[in-house]
C-alpha atoms as a PDB file:
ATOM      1  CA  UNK A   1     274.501 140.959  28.398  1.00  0.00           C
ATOM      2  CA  UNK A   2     276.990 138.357  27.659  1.00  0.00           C
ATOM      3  CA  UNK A   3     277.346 137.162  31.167  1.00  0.00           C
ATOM      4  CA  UNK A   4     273.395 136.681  31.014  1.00  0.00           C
ATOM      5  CA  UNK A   5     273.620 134.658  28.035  1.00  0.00           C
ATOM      6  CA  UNK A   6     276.311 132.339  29.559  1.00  0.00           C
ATOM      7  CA  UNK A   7     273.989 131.936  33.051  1.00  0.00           C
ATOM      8  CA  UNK A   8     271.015 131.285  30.862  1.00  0.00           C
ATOM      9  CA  UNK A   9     273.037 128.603  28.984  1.00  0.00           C
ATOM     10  CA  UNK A  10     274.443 126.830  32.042  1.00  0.00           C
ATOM     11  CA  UNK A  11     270.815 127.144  33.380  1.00  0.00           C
ATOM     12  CA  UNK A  12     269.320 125.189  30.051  1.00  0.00           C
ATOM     13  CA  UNK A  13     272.730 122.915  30.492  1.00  0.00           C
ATOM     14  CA  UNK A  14     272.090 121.811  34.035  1.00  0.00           C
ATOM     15  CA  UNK A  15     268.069 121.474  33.486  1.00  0.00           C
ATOM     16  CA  UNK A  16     269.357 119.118  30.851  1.00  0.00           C
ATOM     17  CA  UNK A  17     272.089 117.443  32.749  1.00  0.00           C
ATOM     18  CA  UNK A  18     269.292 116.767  35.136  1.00  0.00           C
ATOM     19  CA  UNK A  19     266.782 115.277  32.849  1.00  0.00           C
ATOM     20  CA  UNK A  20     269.678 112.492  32.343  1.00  0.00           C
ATOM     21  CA  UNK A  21     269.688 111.285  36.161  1.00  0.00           C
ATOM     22  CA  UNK A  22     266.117 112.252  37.500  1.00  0.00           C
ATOM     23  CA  UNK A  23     263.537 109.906  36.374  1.00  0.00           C
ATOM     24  CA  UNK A  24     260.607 110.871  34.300  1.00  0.00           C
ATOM     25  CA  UNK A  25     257.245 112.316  35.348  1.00  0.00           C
ATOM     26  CA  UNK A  26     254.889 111.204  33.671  1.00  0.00           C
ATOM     27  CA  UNK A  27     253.105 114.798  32.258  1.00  0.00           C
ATOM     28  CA  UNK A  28     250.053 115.886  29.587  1.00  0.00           C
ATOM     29  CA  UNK A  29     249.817 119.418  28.020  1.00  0.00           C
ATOM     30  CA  UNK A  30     246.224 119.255  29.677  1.00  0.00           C
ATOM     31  CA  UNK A  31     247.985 119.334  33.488  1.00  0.00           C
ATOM     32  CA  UNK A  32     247.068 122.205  35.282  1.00  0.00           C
ATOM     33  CA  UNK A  33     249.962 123.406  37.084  1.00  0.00           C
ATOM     34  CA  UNK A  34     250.229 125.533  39.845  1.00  0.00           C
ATOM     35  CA  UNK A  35     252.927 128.193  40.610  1.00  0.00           C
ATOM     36  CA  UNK A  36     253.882 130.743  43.343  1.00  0.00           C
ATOM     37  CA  UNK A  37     255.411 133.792  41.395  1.00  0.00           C
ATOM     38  CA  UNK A  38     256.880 135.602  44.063  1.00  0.00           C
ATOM     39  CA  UNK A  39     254.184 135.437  46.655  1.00  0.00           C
ATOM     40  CA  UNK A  40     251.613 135.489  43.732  1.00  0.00           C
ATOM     41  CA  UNK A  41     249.422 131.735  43.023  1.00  0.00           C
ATOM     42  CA  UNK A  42     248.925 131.241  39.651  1.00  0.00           C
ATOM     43  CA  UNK A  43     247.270 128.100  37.682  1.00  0.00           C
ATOM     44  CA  UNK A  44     247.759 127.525  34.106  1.00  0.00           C
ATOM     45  CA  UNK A  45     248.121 124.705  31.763  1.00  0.00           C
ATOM     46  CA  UNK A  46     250.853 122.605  31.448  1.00  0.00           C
ATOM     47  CA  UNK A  47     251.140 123.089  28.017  1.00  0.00           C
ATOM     48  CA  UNK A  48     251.379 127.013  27.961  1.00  0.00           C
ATOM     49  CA  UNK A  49     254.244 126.938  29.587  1.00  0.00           C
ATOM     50  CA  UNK A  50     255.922 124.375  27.306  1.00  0.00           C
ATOM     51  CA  UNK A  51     254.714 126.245  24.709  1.00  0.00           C
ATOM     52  CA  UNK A  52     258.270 127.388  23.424  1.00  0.00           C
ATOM     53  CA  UNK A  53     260.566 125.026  22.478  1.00  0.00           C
ATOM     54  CA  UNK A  54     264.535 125.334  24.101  1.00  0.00           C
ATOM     55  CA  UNK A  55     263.418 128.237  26.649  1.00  0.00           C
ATOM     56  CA  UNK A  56     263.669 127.327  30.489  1.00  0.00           C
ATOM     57  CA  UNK A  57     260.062 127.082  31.174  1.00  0.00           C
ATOM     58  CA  UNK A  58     259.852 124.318  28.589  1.00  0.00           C
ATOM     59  CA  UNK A  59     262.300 122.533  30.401  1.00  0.00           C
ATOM     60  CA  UNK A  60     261.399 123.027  33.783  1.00  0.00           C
ATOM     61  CA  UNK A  61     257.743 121.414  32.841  1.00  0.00           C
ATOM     62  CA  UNK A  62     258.805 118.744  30.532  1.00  0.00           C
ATOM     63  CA  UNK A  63     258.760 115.892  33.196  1.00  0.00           C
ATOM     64  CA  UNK A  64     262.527 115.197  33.252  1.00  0.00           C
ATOM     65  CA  UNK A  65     263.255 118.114  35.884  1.00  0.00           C
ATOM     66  CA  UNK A  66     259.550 117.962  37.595  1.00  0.00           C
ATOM     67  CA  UNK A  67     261.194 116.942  40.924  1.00  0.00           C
ATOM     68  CA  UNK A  68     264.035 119.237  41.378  1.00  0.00           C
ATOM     69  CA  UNK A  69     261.521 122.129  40.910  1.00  0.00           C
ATOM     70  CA  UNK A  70     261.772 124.541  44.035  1.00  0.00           C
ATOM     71  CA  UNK A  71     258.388 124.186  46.104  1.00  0.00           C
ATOM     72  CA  UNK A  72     256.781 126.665  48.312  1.00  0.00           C
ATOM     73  CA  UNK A  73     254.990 124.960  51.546  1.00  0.00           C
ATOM     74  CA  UNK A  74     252.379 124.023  49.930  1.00  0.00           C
ATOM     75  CA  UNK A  75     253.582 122.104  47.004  1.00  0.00           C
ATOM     76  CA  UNK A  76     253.425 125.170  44.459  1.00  0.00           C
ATOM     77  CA  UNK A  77     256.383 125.481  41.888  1.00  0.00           C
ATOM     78  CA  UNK A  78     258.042 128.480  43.125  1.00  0.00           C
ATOM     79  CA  UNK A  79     259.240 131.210  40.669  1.00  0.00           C
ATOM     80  CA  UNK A  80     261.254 134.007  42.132  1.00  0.00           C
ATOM     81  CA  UNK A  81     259.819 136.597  39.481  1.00  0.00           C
ATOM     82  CA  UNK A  82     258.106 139.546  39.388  1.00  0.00           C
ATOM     83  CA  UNK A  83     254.803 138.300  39.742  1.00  0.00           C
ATOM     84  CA  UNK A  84     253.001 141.424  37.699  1.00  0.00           C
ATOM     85  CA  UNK A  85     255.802 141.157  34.993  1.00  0.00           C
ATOM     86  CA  UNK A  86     255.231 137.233  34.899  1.00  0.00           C
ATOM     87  CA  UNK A  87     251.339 137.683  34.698  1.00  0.00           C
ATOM     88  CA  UNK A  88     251.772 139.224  31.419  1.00  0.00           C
ATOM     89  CA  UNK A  89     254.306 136.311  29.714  1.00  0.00           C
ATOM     90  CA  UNK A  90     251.479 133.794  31.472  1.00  0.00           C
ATOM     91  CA  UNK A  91     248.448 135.711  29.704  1.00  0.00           C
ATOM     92  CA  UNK A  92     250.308 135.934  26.641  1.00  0.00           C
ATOM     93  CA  UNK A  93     251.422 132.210  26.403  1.00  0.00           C
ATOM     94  CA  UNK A  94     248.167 130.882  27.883  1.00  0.00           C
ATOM     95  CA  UNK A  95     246.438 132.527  24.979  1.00  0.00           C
ATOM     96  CA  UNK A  96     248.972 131.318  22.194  1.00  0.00           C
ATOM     97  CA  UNK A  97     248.305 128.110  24.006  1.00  0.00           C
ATOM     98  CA  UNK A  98     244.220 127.835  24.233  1.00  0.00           C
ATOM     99  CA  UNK A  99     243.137 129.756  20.930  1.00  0.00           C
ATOM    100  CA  UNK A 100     246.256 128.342  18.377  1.00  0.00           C
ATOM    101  CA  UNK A 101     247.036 129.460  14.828  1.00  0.00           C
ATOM    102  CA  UNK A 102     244.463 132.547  15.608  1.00  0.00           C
ATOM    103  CA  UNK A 103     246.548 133.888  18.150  1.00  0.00           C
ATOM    104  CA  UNK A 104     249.551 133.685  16.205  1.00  0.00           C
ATOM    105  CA  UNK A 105     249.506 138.093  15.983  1.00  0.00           C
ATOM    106  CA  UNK A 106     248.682 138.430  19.606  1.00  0.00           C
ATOM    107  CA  UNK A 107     251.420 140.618  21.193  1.00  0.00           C
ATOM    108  CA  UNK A 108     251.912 141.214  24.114  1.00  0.00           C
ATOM    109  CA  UNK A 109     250.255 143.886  25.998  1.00  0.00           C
ATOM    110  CA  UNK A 110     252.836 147.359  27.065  1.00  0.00           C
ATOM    111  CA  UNK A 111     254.866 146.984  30.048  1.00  0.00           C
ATOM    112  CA  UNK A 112     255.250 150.452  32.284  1.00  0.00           C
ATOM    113  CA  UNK A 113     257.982 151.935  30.862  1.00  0.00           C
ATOM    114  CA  UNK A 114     260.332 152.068  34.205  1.00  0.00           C
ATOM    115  CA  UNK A 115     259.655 147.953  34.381  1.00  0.00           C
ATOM    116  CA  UNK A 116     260.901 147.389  30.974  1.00  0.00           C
ATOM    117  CA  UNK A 117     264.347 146.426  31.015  1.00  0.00           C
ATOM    118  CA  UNK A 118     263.301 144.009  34.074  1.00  0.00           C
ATOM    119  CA  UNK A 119     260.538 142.594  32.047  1.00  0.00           C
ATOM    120  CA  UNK A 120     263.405 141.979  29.392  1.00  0.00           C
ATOM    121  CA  UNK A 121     266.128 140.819  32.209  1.00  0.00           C
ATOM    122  CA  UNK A 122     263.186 138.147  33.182  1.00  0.00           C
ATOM    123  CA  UNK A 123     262.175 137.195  29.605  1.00  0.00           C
ATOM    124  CA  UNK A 124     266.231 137.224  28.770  1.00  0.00           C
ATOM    125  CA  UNK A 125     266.887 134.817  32.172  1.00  0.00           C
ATOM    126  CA  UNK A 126     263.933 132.452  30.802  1.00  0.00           C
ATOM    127  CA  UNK A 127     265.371 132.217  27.244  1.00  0.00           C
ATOM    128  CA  UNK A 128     262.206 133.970  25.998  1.00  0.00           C
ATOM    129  CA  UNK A 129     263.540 137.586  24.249  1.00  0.00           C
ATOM    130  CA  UNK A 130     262.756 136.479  20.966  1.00  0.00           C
ATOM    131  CA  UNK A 131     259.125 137.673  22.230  1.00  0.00           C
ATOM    132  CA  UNK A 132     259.238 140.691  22.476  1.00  0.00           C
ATOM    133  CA  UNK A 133     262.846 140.673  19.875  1.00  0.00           C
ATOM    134  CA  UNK A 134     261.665 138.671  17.052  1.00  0.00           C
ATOM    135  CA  UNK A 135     264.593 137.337  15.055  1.00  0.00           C
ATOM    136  CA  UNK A 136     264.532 138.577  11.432  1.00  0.00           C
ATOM    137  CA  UNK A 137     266.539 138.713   8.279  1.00  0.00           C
ATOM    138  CA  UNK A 138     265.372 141.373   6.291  1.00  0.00           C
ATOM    139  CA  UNK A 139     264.889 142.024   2.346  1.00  0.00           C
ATOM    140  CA  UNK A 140     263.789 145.179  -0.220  1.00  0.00           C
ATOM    141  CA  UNK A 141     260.605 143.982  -1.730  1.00  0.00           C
ATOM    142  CA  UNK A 142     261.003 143.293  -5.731  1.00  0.00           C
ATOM    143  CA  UNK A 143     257.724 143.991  -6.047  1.00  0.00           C
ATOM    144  CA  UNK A 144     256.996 147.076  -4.033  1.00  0.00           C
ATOM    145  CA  UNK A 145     259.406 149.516  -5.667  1.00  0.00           C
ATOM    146  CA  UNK A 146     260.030 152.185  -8.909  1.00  0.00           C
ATOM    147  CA  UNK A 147     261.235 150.516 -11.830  1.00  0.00           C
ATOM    148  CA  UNK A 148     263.791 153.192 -11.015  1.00  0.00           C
ATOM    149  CA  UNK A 149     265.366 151.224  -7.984  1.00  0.00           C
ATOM    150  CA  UNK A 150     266.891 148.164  -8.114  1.00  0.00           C
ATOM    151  CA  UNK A 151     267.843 145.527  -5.816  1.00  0.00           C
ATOM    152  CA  UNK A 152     271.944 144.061  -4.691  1.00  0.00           C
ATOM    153  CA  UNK A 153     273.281 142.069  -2.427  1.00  0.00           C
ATOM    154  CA  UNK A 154     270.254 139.861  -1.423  1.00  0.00           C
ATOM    155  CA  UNK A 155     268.025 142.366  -1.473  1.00  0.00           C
ATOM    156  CA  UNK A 156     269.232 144.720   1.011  1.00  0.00           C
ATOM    157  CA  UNK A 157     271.117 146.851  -0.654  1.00  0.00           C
ATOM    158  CA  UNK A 158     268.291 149.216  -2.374  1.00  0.00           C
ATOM    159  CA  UNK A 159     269.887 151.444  -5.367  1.00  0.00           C
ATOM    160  CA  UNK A 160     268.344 154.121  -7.082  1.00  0.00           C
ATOM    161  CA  UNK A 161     269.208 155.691 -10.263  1.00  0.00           C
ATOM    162  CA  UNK A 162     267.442 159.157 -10.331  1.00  0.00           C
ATOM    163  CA  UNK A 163     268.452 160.270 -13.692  1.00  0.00           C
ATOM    164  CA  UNK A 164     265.308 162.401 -14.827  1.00  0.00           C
ATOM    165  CA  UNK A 165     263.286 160.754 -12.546  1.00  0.00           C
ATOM    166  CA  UNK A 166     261.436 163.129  -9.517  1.00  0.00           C
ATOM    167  CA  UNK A 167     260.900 160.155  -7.254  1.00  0.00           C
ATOM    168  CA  UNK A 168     261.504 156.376  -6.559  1.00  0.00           C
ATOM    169  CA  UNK A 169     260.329 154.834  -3.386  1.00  0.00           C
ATOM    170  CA  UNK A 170     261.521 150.866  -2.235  1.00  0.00           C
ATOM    171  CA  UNK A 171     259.620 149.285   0.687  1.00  0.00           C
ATOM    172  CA  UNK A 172     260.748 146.082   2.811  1.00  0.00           C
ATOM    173  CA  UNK A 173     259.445 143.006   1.618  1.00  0.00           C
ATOM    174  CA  UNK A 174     258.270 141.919   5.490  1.00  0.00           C
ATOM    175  CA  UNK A 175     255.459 143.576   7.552  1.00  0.00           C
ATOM    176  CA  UNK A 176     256.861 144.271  10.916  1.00  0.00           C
ATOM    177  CA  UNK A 177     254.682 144.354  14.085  1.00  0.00           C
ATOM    178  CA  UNK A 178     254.282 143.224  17.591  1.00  0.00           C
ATOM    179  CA  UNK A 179     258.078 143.627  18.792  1.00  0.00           C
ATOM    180  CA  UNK A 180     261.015 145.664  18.778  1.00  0.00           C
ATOM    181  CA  UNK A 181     263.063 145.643  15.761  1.00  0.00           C
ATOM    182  CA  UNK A 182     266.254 148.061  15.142  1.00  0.00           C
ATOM    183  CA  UNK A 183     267.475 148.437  11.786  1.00  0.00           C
ATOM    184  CA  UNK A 184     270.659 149.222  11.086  1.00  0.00           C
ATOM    185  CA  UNK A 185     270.963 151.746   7.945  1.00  0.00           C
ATOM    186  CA  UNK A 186     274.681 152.359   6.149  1.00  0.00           C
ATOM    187  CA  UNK A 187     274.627 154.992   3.560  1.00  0.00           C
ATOM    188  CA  UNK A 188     276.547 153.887   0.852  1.00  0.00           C
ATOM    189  CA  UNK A 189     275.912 157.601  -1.182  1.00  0.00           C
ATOM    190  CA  UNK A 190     273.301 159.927  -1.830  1.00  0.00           C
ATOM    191  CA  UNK A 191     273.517 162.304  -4.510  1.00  0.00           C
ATOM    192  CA  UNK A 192     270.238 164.533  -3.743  1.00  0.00           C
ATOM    193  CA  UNK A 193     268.023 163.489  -1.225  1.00  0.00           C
ATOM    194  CA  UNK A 194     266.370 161.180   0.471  1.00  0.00           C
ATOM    195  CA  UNK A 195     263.685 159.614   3.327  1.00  0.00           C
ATOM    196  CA  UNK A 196     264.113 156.781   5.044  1.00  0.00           C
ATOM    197  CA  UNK A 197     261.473 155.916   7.932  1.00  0.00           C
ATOM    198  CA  UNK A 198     257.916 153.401   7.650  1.00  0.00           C
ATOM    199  CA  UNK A 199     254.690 153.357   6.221  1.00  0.00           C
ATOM    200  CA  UNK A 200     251.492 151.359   7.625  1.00  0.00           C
ATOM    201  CA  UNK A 201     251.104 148.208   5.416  1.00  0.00           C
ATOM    202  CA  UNK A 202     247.959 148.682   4.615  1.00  0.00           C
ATOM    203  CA  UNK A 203     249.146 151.842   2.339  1.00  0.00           C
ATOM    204  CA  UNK A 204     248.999 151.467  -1.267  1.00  0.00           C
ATOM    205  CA  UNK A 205     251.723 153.617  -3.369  1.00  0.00           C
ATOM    206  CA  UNK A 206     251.835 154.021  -6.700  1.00  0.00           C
ATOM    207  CA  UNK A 207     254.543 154.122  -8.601  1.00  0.00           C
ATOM    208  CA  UNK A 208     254.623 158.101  -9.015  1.00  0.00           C
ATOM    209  CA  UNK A 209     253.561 158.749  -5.255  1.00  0.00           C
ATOM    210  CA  UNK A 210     255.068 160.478  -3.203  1.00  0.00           C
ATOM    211  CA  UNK A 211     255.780 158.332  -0.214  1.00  0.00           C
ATOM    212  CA  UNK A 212     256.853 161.021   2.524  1.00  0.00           C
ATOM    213  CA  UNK A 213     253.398 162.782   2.139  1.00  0.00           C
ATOM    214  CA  UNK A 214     251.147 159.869   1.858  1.00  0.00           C
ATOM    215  CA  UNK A 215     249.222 159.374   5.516  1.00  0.00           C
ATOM    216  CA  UNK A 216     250.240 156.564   7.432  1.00  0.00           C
ATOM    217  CA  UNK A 217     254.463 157.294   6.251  1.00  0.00           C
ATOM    218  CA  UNK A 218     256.842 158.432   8.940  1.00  0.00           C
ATOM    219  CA  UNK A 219     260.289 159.301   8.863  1.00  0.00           C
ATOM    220  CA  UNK A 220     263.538 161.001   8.477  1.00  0.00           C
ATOM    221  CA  UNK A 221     265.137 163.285   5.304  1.00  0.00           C
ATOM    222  CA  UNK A 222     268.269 163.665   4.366  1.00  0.00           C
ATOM    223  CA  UNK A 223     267.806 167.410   5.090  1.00  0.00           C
ATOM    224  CA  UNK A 224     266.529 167.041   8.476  1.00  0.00           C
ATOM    225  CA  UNK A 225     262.874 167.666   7.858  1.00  0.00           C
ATOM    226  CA  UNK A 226     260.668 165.299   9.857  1.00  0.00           C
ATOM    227  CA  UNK A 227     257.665 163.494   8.643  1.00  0.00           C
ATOM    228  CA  UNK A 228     254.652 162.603  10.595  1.00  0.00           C
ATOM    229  CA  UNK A 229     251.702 160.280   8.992  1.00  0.00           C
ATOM    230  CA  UNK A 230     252.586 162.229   5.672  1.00  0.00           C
ATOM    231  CA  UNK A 231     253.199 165.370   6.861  1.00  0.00           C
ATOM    232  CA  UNK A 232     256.483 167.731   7.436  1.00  0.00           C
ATOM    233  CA  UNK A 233     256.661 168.086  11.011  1.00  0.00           C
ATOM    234  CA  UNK A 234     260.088 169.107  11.877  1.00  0.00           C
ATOM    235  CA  UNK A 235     258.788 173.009  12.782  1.00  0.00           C
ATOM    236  CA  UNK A 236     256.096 171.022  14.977  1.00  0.00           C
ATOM    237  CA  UNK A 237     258.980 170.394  17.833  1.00  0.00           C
ATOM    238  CA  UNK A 238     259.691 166.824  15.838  1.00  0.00           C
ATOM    239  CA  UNK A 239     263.136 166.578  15.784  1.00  0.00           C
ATOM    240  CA  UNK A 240     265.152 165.878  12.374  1.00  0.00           C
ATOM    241  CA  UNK A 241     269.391 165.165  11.764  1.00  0.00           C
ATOM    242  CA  UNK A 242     270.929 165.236   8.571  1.00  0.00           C
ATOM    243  CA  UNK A 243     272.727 162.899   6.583  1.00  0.00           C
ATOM    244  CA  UNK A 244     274.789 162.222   3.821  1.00  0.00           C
ATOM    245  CA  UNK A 245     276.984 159.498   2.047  1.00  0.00           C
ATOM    246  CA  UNK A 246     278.805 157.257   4.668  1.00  0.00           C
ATOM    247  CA  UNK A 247     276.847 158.423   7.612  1.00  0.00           C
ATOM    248  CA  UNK A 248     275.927 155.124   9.584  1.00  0.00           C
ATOM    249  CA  UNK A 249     272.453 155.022  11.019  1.00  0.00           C
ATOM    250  CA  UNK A 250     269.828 153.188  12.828  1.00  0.00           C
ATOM    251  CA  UNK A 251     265.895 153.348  13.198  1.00  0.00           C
ATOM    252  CA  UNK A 252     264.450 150.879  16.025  1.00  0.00           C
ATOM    253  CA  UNK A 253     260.298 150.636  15.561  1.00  0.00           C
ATOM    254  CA  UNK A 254     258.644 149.509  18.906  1.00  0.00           C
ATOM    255  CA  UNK A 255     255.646 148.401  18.132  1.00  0.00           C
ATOM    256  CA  UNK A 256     254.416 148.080  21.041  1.00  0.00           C
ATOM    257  CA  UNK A 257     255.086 151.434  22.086  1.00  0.00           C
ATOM    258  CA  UNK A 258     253.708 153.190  18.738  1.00  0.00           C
ATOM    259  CA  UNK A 259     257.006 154.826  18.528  1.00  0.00           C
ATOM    260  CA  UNK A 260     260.007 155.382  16.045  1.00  0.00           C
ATOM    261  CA  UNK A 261     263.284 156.508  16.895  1.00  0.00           C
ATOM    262  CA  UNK A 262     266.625 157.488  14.992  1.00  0.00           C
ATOM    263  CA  UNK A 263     269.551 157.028  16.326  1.00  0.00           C
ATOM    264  CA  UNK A 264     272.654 159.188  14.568  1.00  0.00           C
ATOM    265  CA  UNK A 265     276.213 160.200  15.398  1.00  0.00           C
ATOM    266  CA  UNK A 266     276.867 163.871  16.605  1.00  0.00           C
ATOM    267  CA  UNK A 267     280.398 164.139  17.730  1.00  0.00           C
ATOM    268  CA  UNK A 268     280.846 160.136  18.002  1.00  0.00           C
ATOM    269  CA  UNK A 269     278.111 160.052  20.523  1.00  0.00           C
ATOM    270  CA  UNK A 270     274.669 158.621  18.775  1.00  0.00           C
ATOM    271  CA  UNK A 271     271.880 160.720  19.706  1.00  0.00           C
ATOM    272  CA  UNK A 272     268.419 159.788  19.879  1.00  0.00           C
ATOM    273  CA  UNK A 273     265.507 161.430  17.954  1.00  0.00           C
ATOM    274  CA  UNK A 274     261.745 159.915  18.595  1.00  0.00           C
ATOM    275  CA  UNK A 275     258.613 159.976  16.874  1.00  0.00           C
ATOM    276  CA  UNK A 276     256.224 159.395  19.309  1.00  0.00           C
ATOM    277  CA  UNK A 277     252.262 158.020  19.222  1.00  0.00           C
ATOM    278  CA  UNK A 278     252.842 156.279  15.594  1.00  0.00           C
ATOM    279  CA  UNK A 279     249.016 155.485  14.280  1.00  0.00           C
ATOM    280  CA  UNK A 280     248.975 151.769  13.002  1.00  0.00           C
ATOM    281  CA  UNK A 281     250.049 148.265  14.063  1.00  0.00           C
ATOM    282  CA  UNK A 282     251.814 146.701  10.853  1.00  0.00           C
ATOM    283  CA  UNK A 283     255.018 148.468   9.348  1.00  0.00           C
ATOM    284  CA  UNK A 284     257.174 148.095   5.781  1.00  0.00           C
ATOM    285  CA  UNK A 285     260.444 149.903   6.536  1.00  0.00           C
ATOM    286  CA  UNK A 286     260.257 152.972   3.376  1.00  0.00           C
ATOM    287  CA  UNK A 287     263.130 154.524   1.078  1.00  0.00           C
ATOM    288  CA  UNK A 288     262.325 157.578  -0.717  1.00  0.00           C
ATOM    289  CA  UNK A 289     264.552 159.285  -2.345  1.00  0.00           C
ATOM    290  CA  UNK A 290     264.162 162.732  -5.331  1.00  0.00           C
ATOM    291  CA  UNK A 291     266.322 162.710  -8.297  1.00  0.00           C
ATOM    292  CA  UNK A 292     270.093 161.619  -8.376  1.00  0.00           C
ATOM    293  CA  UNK A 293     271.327 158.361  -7.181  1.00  0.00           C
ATOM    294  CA  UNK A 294     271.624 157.158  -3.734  1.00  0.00           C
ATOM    295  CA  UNK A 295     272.293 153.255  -2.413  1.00  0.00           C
ATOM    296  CA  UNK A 296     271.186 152.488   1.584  1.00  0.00           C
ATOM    297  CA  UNK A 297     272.224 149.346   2.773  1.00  0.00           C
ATOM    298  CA  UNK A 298     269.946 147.728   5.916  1.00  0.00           C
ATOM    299  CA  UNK A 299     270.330 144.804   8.417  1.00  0.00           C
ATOM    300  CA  UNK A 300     268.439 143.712  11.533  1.00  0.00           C
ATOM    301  CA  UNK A 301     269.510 143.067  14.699  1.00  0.00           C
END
């Protein structure tokens, strides 16, 4: 991954060492510009593929580069990419482009499972991951929580103090949806139990709710019981891991997909357990917990 990076930087580099000694072409968003994508034509607006600032197609079809662009016979840009693969960035970045700020929740449509990690190598090579990776910081909402939990280290550290209270419940402060995003989960301790999964944004809870059993809530407890839109699924082939104080975990949500996954350490080896077929399209990341005290601790990557 890191020799990627450094091709993908020398790529942007020389694209911008060129744009110092080729002379400008004169160009308009409005240019229609044609392209052979591995045998495939295309024709699509000069502006769509501008459309993201700093990635590669941006520079290629800035002007500064125009001429150094590898040509097929016929005059075509040539793009050495999978040309089913590079439909799907063109559809998605030719809408973004034509319909503006009410495309801004498109996402992108699901790539066949055994093309993924080339669809990422391609997006990766283009300087484009952020796509289908959105870059994140994440934060416990102040506002959807128990008065029972409270709120450290810039908000994502979420403590609960269960003293004679049956249940407190914390939600994230963003919505996720349209990407891939893997949160990393530390432990800090857990004194009784606890749930820590998603729950469709559109799902009010109250303050006395019980947030593993409300529909649209799905997750992991600290026993190993399994919960599936709001209900305990781990005897319906759903598979559950425990954990306890110090354990270090991680959930990744693919939106895309419709599916959540845990990943947790069994004999230093982290194991994957999946919740397929996940009913909604906007997520707040959920922590439940009954009685006693407990502190989780989240970051994305």
């Amino acid at each position: 991954m890191e020799e990627r990076e450094e091709r993908l930087v020398e790529e942007r580099q020389r694209m911008a060492n060129g744009n110092e000694v080729v002379s400008e072409v004169l160009v308009s968003d409005s240019d229609v510009v044609n392209l052979n994508v591995g045998g495939t034509l295309y024709a699509t607006k000069r502006g769509a593929l501008r459309l993201i600032s700093g990635s590669v197609l941006e520079l290629m079809f800035s002007g500064g580069w125009e001429n150094q662009a590898e040509r097929d016979k016929y005059g075509n840009v040539f793009l050495d990419y999978d040309p089913f693969l590079f439909s799907i960035l063109l559809r998605y970045l030719a809408a973004l482009h034509t319909y503006g700020m009410a495309a801004q929740h498109l996402e992108l449509r699901p790539i066949p499972v055994h093309l993924e990690e080339e669809f990422r190598l391609m997006l990766q090579h283009l300087g484009l991951k952020e796509i289908i990776q959105p870059h994140v910081d994440f934060k416990w909402s102040p506002i959807h929580k128990t008065p029972t939990v409270t709120l450290k280290k810039a908000d994502t550290v979420a403590v609960s103090d269960g003293d004679g209270i049956l249940r407190h419940h914390v939600l994230s402060h963003e919505v996720f949806h349209g990407g891939i995003f893997k949160f990393n989960v530390l432990v800090e301790y857990l004194e009784e139990w606890a749930m820590i999964g998603i729950v469709r944004s559109d799902v009010h809870l109250e303050l006395a709710d019980d947030a593993c059993t409300e529909p649209g809530t799905y997750g992991w407890g600290s026993d190993g019981k399994v919960f599936v839109n709001g209900v305990e699924s781990s005897k319906r082939a759903y598979p559950g891991r425990p954990f306890e104080t110090g354990d270090q975990l991680s959930i990744i949500l693919d939106c895309r997909y419709d599916t959540l996954t845990l990943l947790a350490p069994i004999a230093d080896e982290m194991m994957e357990y999946k919740i397929p077929k996940v009913v909604g399209t906007h997520w707040r990341l959920v922590l439940a917990t009954y009685f006693g005290s407990s502190a989780f601790e989240v970051t994305v990557k």
